[in-house]
N, C-alpha and C. Protein backbone atom coordinates (compact mmCIF):
# COMPACT_ATOMS: atom_id res chain seq x y z
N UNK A 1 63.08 -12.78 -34.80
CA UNK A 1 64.08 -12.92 -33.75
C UNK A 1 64.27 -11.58 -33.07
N UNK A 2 64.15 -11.27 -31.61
CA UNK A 2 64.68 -10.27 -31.29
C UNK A 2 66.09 -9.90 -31.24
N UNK A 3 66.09 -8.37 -31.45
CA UNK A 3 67.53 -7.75 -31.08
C UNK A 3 68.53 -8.19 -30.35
N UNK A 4 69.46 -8.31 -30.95
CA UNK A 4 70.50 -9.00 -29.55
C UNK A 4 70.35 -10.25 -29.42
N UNK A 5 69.50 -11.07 -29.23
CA UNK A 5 69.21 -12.46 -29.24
C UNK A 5 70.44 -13.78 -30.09
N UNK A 6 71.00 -14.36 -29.28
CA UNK A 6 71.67 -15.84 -30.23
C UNK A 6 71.17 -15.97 -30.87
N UNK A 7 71.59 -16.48 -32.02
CA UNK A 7 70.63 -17.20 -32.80
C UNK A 7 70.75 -18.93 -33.24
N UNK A 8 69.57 -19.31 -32.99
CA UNK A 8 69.25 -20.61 -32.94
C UNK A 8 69.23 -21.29 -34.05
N UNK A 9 70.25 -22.19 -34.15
CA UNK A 9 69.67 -23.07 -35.88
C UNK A 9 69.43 -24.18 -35.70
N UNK A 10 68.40 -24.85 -36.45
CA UNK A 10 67.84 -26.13 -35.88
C UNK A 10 68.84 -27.32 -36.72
N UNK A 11 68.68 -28.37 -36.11
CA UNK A 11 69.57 -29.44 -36.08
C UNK A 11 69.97 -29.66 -37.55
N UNK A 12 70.88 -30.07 -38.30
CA UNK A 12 71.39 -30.51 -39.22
C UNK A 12 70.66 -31.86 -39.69
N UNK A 13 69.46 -32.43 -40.94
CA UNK A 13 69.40 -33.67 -41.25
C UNK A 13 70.05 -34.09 -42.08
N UNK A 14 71.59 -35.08 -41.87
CA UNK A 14 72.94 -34.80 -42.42
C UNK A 14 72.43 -36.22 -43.36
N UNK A 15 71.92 -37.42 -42.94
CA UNK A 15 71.64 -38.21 -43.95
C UNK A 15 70.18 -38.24 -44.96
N UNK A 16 69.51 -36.66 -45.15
CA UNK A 16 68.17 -36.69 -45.73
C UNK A 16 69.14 -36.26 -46.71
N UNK A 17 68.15 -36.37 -48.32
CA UNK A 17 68.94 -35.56 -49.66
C UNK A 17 68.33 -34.12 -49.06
N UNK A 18 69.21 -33.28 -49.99
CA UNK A 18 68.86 -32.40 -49.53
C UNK A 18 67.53 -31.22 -49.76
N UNK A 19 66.45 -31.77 -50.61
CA UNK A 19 65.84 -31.05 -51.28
C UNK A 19 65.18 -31.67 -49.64
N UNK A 20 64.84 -32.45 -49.25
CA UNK A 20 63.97 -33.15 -47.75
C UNK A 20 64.83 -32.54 -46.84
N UNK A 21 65.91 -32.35 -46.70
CA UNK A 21 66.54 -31.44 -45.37
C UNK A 21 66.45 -30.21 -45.31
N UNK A 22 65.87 -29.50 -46.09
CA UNK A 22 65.69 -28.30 -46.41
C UNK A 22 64.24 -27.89 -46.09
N UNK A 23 63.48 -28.51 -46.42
CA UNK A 23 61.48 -28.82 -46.07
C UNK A 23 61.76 -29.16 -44.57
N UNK A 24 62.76 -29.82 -44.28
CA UNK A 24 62.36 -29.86 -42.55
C UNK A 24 62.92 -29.17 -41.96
N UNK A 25 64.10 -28.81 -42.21
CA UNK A 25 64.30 -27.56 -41.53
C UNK A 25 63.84 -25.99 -41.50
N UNK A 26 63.12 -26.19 -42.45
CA UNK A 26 62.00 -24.72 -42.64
C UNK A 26 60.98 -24.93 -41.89
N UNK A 27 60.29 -26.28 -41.88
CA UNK A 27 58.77 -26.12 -40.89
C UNK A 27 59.51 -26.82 -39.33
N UNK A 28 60.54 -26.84 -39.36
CA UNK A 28 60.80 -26.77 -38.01
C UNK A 28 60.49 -25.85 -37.10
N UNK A 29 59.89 -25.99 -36.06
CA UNK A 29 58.96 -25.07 -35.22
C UNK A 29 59.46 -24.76 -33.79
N UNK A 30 59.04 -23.68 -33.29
CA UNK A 30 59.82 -23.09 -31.68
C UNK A 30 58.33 -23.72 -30.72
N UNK A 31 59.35 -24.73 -29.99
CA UNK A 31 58.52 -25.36 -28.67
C UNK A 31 58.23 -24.50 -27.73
N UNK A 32 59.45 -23.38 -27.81
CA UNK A 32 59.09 -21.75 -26.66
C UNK A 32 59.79 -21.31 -27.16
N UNK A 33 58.95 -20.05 -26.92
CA UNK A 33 59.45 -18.53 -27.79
C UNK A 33 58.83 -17.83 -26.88
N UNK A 34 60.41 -17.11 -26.22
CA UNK A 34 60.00 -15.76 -25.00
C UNK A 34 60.92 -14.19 -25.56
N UNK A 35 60.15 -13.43 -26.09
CA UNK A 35 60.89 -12.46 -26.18
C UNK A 35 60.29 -10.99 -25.56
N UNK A 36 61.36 -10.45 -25.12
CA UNK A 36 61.52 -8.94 -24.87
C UNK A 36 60.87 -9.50 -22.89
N UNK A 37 61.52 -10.35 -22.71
CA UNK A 37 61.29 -10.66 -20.86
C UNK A 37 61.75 -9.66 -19.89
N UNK A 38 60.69 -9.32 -19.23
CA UNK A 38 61.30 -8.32 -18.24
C UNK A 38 60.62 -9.04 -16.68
N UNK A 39 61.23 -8.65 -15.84
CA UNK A 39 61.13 -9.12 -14.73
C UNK A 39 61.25 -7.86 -13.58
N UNK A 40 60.70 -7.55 -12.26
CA UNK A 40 61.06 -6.41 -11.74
C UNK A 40 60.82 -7.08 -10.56
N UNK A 41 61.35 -7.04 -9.32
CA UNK A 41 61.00 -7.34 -8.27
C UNK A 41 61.23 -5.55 -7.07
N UNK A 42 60.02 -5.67 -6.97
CA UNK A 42 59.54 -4.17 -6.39
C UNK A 42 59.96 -3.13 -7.46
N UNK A 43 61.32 -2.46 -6.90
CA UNK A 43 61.76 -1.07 -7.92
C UNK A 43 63.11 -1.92 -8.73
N UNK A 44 63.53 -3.04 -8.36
CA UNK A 44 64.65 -3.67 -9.27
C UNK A 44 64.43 -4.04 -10.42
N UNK A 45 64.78 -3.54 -11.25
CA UNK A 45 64.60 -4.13 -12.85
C UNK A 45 65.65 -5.43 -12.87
N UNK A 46 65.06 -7.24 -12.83
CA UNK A 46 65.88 -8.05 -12.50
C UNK A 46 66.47 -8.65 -13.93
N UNK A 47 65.09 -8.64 -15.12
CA UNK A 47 65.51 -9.30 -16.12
C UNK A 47 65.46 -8.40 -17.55
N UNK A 48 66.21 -7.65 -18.36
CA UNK A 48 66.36 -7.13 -18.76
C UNK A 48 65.68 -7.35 -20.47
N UNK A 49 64.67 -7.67 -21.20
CA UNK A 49 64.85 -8.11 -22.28
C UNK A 49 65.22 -9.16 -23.03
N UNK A 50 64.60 -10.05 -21.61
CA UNK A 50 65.55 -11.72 -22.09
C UNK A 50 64.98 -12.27 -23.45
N UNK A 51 65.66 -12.95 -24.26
CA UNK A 51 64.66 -14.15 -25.62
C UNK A 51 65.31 -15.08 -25.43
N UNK A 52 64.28 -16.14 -25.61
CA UNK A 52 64.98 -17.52 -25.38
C UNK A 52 64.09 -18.19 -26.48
N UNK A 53 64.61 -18.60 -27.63
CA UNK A 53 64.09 -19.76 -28.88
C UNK A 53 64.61 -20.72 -28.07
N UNK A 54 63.71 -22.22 -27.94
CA UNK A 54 63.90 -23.19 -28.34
C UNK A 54 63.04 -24.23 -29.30
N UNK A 55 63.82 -25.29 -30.31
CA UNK A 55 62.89 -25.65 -31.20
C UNK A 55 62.79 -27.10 -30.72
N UNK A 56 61.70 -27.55 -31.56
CA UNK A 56 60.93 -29.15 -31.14
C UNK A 56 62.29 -29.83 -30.71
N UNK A 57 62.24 -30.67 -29.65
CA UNK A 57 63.31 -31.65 -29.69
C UNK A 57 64.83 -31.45 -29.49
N UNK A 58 64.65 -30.00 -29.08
CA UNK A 58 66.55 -29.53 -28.41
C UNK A 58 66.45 -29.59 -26.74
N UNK A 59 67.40 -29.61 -26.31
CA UNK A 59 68.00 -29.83 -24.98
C UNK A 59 68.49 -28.65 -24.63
N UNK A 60 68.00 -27.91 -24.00
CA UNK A 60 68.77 -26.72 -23.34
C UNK A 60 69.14 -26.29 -22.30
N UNK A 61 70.27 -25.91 -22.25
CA UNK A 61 70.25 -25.48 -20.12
C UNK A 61 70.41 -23.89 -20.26
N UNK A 62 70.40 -23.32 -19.16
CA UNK A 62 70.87 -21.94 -18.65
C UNK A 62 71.95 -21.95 -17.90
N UNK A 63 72.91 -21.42 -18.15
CA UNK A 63 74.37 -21.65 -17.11
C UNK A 63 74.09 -20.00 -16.68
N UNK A 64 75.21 -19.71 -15.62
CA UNK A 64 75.24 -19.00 -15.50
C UNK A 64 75.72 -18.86 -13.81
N UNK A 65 76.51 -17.64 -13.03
CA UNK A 65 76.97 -17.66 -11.66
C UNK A 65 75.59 -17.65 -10.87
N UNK A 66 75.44 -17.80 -9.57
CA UNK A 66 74.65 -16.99 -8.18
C UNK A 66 74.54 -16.11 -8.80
N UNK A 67 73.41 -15.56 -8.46
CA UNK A 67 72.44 -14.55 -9.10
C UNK A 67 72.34 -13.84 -10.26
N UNK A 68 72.60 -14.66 -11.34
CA UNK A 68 72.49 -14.19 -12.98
C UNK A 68 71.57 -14.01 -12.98
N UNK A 69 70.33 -14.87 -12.81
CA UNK A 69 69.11 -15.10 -13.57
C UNK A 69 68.53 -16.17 -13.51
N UNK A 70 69.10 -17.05 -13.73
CA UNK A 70 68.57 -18.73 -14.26
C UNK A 70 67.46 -18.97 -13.89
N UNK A 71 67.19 -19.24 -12.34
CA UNK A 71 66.21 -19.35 -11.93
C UNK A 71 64.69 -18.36 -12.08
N UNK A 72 65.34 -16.83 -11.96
CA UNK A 72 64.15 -16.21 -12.21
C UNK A 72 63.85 -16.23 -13.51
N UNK A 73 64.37 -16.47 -14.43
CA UNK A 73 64.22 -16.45 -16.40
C UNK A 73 63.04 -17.48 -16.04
N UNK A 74 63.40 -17.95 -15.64
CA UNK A 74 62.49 -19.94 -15.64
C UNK A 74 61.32 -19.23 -14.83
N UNK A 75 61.01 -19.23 -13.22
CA UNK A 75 60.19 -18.76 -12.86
C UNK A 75 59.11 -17.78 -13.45
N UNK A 76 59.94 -16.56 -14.46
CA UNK A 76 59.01 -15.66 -15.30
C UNK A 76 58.14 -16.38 -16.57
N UNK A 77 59.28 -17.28 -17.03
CA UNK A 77 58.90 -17.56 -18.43
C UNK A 77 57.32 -18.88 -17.88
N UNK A 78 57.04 -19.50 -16.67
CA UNK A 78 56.22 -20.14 -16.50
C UNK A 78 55.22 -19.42 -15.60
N UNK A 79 55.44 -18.13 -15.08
CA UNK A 79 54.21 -17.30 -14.72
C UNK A 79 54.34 -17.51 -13.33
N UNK A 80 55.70 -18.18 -12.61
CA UNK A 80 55.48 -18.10 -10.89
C UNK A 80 56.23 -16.56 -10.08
N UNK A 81 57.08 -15.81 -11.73
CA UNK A 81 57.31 -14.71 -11.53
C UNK A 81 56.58 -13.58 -11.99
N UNK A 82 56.01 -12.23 -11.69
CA UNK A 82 55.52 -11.33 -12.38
C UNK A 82 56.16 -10.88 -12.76
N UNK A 83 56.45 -10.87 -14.46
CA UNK A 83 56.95 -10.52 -15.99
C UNK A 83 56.75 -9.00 -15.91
């Protein structure tokens, strides 16, 4: 996990016993894993070190005001921004 980064815990399997909720939540796996994101547009340093875990099968959004990020995080993390 990088520095600074939330940290992500994968879903609770609340009706497995637990010796089986424990095996799946260990080989539970990251669907995307972006760390240490930087973004620059000309001399602006836009995205600072972003990480974003997400694992198999979570739902995630980006909130955030006019001109946080959101859009360019997304744009970088799929390559329509230069990282």
């Amino acid at each position: 996990m990088c520095a600074g980064c939330w940290p992500v815990t994968p879903p609770l399997f609340v009706n497995l016993p637990a010796r089986l909720a424990n095996d799946r939540q260990e080989a539970w796996m990251n669907a995307l894993e972006v760390k240490d994101l930087h973004t620059y547009y000309g001399k602006s340093h836009i995205l600072d070190g972003v990480c974003l875990h997400v694992k198999e099968g979570e739902l995630v959004t980006l909130l955030g005001r006019n001109g946080a990020g959101k859009s360019t995080t997304l744009r970088s993390v799929v390559g329509l921004t230069p990282a």
